[in-house]
Protein backbone atom coordinates (compact mmCIF):
# COMPACT_ATOMS: atom_id res chain seq x y z
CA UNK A 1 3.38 -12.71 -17.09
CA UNK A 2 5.46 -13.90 -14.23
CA UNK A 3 4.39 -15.59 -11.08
CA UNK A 4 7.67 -14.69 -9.57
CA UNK A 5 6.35 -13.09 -5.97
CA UNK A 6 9.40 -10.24 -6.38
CA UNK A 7 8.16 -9.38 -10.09
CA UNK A 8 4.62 -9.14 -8.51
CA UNK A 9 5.55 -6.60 -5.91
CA UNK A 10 7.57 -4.90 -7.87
CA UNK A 11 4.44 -4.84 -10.30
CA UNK A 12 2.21 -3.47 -7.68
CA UNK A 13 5.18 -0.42 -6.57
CA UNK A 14 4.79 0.80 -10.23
CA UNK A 15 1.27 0.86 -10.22
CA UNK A 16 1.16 2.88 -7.20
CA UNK A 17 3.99 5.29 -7.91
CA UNK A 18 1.90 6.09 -11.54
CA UNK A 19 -1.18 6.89 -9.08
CA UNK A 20 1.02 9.06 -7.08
CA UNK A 21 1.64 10.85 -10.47
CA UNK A 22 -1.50 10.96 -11.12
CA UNK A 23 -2.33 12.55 -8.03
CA UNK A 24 0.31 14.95 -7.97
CA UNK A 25 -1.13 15.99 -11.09
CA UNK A 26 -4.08 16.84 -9.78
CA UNK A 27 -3.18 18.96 -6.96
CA UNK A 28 -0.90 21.14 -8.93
CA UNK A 29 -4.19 21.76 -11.19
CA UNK A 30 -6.17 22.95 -8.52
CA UNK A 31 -3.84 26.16 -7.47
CA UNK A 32 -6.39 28.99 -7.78
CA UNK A 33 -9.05 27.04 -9.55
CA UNK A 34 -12.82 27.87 -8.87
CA UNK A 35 -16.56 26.99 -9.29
CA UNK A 36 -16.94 23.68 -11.56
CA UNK A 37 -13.07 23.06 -12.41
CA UNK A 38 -12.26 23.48 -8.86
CA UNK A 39 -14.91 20.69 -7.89
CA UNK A 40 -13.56 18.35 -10.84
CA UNK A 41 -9.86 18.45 -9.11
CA UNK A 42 -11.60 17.90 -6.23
CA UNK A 43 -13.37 14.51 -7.61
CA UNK A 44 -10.30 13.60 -9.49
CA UNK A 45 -8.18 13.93 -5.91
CA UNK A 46 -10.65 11.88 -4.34
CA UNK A 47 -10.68 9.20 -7.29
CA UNK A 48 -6.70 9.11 -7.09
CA UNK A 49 -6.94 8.58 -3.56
CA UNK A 50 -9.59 5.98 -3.53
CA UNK A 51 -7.07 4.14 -6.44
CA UNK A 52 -4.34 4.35 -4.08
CA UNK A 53 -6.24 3.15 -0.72
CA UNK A 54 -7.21 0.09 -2.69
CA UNK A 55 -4.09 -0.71 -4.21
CA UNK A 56 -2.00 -0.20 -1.07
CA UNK A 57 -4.54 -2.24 0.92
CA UNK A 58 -4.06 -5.47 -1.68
CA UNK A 59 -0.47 -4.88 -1.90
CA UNK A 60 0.17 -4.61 2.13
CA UNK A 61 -2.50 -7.62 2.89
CA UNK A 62 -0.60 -10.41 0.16
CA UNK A 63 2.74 -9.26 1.85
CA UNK A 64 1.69 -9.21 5.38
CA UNK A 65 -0.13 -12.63 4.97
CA UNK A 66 2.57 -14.23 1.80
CA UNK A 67 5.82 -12.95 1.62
CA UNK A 68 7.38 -11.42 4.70
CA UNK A 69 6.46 -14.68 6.52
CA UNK A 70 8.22 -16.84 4.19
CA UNK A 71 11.01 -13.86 4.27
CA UNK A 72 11.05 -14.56 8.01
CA UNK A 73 11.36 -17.89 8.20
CA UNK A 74 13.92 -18.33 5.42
CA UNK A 75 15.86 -15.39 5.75
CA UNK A 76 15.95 -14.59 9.26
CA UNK A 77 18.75 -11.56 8.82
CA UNK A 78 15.69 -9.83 7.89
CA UNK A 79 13.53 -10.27 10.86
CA UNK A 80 14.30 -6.97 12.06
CA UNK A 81 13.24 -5.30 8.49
CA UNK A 82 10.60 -7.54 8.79
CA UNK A 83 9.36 -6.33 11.76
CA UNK A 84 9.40 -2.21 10.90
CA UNK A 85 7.92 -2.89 7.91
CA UNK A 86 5.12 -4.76 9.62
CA UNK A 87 4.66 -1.23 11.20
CA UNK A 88 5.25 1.29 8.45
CA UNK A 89 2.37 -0.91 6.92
CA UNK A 90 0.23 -0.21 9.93
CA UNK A 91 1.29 4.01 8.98
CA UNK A 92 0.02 3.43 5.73
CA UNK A 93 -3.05 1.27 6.77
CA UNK A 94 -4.11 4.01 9.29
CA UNK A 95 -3.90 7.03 6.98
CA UNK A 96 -5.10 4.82 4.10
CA UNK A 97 -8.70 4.61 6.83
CA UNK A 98 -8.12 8.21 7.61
CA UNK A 99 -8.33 9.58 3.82
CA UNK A 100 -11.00 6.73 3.06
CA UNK A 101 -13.47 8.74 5.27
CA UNK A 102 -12.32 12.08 4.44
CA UNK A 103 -12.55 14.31 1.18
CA UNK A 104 -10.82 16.37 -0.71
CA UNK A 105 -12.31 19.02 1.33
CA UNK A 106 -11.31 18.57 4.31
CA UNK A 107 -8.69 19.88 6.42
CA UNK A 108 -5.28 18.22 6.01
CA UNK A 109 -6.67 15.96 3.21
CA UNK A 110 -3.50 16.52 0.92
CA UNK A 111 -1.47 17.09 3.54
CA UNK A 112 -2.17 13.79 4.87
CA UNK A 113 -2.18 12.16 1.85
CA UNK A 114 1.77 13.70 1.02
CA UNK A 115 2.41 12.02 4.25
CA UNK A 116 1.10 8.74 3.02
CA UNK A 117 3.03 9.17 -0.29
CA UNK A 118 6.18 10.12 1.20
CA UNK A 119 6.39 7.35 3.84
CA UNK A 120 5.11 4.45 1.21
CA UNK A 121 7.68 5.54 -1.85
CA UNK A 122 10.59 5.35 1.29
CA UNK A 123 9.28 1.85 2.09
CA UNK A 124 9.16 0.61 -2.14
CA UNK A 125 12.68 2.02 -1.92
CA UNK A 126 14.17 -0.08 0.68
CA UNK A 127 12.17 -3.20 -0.38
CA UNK A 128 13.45 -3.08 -4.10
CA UNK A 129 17.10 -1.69 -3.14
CA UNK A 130 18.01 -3.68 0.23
CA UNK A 131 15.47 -6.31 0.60
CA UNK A 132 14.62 -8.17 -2.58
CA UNK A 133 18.24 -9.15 -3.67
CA UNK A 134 18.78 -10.67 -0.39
CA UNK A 135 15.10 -12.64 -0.64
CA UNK A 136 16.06 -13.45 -4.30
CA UNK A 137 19.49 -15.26 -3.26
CA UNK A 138 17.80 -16.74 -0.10
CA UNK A 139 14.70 -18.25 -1.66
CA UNK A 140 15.31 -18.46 -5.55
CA UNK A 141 13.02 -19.05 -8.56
CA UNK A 142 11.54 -21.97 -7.68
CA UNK A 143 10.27 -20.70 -4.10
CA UNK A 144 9.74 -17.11 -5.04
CA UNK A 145 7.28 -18.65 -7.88
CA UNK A 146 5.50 -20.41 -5.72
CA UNK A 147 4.97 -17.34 -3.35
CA UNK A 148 4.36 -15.81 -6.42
CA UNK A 149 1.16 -18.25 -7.23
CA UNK A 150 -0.49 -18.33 -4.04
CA UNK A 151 -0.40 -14.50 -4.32
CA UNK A 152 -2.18 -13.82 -7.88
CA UNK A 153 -4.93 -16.53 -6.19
CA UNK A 154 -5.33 -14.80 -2.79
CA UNK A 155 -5.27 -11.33 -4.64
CA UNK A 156 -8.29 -12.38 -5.57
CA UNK A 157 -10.10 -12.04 -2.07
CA UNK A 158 -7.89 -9.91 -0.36
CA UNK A 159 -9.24 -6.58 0.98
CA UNK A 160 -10.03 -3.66 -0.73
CA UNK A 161 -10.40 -1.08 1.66
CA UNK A 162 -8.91 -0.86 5.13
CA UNK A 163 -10.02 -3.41 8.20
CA UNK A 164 -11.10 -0.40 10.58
CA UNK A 165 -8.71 1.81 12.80
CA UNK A 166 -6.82 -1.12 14.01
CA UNK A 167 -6.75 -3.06 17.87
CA UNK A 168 -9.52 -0.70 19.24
CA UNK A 169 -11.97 -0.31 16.36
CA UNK A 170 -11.51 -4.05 15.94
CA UNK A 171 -12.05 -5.03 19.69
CA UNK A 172 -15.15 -2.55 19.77
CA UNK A 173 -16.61 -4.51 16.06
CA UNK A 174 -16.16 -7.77 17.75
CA UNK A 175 -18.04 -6.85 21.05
CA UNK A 176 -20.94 -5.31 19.07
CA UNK A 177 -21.07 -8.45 17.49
């Protein structure tokens, strides 16, 4: 397997468009469903969902803290991209905390998550059609390899599940503390 950090990402974006299959799948089973196969859909939405949150939290915290600074500094053409992604990743990382304290029964639970979906495949799309080929030709093999290492070790330890409703919740944890 490759510890190129562009094969890794693009790794990760396949992984989470087959869970938003696998998701889609299980909202179009639930059209009219009742009693026991209703409440499986239900448990299946919420497993899909739980996949996603944790794979979307992994993949946004070894790009936040690996790549896009090394994209900054060595490709600074990019610093604006760099910059909006940085916030569609906070979109994702807020409705990622949203649906992780939700469930399937709530109100606005799949809307939400199509919202998620939506903005995160338009953000794979721009990264692998616009972004990588320009990272590839700035860094090259060598660099993007070594990016590539430190991020299969950090992976290791990086989050799972969101840090908690960003600034505020995070100001509020630290003065409870």
């Amino acid at each position: 397997m490759s510890n190129d950090a562009i094969v890794l990402l693009r790794e990760d974006h396949k992984e989470v468009r087959r869970l938003f299959r696998e998701y889609r799948e299980t909202t179009g089973a639930t059209g009219g469903g009742s009693g026991d196969g209703a409440r499986g859909d239900r448990a299946a939405r919420r497993e899909t969902v739980d996949r996603i949150v944790e794979a979307l939290t992994v993949h946004t915290y070894l790009e936040e803290e690996l790549f896009y600074p090394r994209v900054r500094r060595e490709v600074p053409g990019l610093a604006e991209e760099m910059d909006r992604a940085r916030e569609e990743h906070h979109v994702a990382d807020v409705l990622c905390e949203e649906l992780s304290r939700m469930s399937p029964e709530d109100e606005g639970y799949d809307a939400k998550t199509a919202v998620l979906i939506d903005a995160v495949e338009r953000h794979i799309a721009e990264e692998e059609g616009d972004w990588f080929p320009l990272v590839r030709a700035a860094l090259g093999r060598k660099e993007l390899q070594e990016v590539g290492e430190r991020m299969r070790v950090v992976r290791e330890t990086a989050p799972r599940r969101p840090i908690g409703g960003g600034v505020l919740h995070r100001i509020a944890d630290a003065i409870e503390r």
